[in-house]
C-alpha atoms as a PDB file:
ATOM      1  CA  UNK A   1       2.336  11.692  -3.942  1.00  0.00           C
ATOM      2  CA  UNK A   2       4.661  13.244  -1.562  1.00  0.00           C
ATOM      3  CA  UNK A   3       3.927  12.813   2.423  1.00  0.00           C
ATOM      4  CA  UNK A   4       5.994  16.262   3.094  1.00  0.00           C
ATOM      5  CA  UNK A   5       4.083  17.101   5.934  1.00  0.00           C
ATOM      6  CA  UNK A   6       4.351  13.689   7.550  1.00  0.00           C
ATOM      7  CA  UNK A   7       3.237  13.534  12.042  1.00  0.00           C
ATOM      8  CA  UNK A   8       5.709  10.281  13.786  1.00  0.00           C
ATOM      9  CA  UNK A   9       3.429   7.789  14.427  1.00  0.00           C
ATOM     10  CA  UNK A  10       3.276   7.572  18.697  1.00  0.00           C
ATOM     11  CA  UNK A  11       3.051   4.596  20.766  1.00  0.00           C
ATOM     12  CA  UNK A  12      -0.123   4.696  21.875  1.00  0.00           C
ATOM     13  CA  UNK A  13      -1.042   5.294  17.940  1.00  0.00           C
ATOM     14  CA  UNK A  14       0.887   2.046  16.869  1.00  0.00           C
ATOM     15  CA  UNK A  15      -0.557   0.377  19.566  1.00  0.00           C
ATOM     16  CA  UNK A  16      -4.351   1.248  18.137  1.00  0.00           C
ATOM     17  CA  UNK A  17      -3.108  -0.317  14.929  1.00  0.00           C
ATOM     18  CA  UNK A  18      -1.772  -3.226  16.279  1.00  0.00           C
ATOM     19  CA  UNK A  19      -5.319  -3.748  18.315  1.00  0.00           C
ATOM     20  CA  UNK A  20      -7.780  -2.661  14.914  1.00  0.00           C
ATOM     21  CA  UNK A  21      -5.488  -4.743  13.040  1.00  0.00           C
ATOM     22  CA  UNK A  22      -5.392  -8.007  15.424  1.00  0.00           C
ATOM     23  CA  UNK A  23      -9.541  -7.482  16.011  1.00  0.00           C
ATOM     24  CA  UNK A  24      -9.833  -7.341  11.908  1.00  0.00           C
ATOM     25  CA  UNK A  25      -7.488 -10.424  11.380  1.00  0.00           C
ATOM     26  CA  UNK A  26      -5.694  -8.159   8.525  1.00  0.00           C
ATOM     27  CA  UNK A  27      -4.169  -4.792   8.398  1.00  0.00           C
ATOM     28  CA  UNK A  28      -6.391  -2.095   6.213  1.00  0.00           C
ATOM     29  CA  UNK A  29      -4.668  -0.107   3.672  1.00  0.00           C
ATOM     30  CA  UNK A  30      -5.128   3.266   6.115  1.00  0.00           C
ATOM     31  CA  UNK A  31      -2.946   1.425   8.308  1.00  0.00           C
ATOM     32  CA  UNK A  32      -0.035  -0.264   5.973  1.00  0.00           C
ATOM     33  CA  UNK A  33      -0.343   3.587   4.846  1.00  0.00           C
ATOM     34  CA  UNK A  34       0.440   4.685   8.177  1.00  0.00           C
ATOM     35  CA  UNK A  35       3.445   2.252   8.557  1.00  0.00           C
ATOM     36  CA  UNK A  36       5.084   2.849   5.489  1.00  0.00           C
ATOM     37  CA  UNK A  37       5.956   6.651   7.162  1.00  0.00           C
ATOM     38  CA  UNK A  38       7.014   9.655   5.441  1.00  0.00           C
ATOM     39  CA  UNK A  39       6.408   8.448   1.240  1.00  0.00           C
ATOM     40  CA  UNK A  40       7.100   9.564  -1.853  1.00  0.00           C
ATOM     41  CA  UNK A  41       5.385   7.988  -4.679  1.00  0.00           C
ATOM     42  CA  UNK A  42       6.423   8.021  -8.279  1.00  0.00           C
ATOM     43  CA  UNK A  43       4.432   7.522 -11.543  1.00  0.00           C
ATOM     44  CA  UNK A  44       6.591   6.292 -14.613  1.00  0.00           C
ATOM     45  CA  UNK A  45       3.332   5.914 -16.601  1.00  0.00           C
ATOM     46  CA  UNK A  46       1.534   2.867 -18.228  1.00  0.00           C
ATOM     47  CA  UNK A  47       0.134   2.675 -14.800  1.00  0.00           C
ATOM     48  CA  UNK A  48       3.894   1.689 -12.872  1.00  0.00           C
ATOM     49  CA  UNK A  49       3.912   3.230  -9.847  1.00  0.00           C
ATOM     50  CA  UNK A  50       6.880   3.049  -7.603  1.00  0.00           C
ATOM     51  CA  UNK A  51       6.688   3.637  -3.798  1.00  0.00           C
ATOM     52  CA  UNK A  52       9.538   4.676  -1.431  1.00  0.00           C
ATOM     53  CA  UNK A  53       8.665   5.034   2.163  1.00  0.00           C
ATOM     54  CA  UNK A  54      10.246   5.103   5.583  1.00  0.00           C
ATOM     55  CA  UNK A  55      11.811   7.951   4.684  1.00  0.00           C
ATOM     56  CA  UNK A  56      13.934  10.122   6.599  1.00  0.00           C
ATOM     57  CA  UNK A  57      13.129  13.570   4.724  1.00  0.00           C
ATOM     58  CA  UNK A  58      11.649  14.664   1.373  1.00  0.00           C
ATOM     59  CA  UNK A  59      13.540  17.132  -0.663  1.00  0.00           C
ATOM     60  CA  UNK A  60      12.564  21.075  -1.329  1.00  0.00           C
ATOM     61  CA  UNK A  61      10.215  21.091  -4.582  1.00  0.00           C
ATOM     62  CA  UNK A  62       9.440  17.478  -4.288  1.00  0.00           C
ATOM     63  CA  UNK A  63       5.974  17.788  -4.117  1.00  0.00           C
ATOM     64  CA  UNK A  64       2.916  16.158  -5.662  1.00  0.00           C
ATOM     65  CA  UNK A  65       2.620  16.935  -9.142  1.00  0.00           C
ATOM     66  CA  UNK A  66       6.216  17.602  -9.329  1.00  0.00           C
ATOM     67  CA  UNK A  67       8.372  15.782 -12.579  1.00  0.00           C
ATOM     68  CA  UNK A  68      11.611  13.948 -11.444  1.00  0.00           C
ATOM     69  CA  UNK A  69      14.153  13.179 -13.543  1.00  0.00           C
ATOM     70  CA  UNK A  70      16.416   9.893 -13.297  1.00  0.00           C
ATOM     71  CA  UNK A  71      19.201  10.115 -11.049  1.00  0.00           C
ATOM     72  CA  UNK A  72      17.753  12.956  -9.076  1.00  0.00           C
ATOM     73  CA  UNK A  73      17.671  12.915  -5.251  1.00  0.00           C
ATOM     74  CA  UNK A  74      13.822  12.652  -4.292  1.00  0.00           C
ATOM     75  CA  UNK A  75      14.447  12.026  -0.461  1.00  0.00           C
ATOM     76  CA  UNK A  76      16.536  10.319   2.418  1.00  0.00           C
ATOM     77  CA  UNK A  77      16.233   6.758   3.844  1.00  0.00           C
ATOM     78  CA  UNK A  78      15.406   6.826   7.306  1.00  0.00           C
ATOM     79  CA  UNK A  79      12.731   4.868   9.990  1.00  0.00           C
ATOM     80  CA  UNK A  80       9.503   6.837   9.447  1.00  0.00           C
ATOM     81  CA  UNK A  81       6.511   4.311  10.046  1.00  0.00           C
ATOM     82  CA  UNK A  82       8.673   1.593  12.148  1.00  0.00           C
ATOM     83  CA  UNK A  83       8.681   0.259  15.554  1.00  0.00           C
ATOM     84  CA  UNK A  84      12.125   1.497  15.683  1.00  0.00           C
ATOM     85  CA  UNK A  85      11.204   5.204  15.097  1.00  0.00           C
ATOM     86  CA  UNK A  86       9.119   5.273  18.333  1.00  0.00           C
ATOM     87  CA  UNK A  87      12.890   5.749  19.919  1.00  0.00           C
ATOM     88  CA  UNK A  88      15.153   6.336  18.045  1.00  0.00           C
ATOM     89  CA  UNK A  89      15.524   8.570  14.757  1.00  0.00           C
ATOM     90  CA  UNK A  90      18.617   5.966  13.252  1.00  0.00           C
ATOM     91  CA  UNK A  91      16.951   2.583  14.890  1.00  0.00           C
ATOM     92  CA  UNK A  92      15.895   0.328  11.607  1.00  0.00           C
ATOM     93  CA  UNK A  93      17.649   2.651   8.831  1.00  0.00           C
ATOM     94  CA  UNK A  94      16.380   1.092   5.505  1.00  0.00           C
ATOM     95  CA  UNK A  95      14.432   2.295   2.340  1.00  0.00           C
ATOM     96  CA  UNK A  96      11.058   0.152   1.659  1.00  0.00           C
ATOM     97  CA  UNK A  97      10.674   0.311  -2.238  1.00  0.00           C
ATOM     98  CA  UNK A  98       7.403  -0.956  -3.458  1.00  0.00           C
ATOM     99  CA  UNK A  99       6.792  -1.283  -7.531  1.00  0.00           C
ATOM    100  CA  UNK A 100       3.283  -1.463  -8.569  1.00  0.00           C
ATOM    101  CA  UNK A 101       1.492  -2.434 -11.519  1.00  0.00           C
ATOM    102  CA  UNK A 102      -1.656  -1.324 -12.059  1.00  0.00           C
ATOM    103  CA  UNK A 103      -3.191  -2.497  -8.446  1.00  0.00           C
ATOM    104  CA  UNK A 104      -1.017  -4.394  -7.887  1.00  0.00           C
ATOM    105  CA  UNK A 105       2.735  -4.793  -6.261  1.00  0.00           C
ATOM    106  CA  UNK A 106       5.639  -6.750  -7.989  1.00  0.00           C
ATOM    107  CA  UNK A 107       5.608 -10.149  -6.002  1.00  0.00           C
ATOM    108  CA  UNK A 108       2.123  -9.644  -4.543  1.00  0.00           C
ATOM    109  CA  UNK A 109       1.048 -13.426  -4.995  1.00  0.00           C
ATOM    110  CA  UNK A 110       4.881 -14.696  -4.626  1.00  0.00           C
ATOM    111  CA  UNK A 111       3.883 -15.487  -1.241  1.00  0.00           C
END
């Protein structure tokens, strides 16, 4: 999966998911979607699955479907998804790297 074609999220937007998310008493996946920002998702097979999200831009031909090979550049970091990108496109600069297994995420029931 590649979000290429990725809209900012707005305030009044992040405030909705604040509210639906408060009124459910958890966030829905539609919404942790929505916060994660501008994606690319990876699958290395055997059903590993590795997310990278708040990114700043996707590269040209980095599309779904697309093969990667190791050590090529997939993307930028940037704030896509954050509070901080409401004002600011280098406010909360960091790359949010999720591995999954199956349906699951490395660490899920660390908590």
């Amino acid at each position: 999966r590649a979000l290429v074609e990725y809209e900012p999220i707005t305030a009044a937007q992040a405030d909705a998911w604040a509210a639906q998310s408060k009124s459910l008493g958890y966030t829905p996946p539609e919404v942790l979607d929505g916060y994660r920002g501008r994606q690319v998702w990876i699958d290395h097979g055997n059903g590993v699955i590795s997310r990278y999200a708040h990114l700043g831009s996707i590269e040209p031909g980095i599309v779904e479907g697309a093969e990667v090979a190791r050590g090529q550049v997939i993307a930028t970091v940037g704030n896509s998804g954050t509070p901080g990108s409401l004002n600011s496109r280098t406010s909360d600069v960091h790359l949010h790297l999720e591995l999954w297994v199956g349906d699951h995420f490395v660490g899920q029931f660390l908590r």
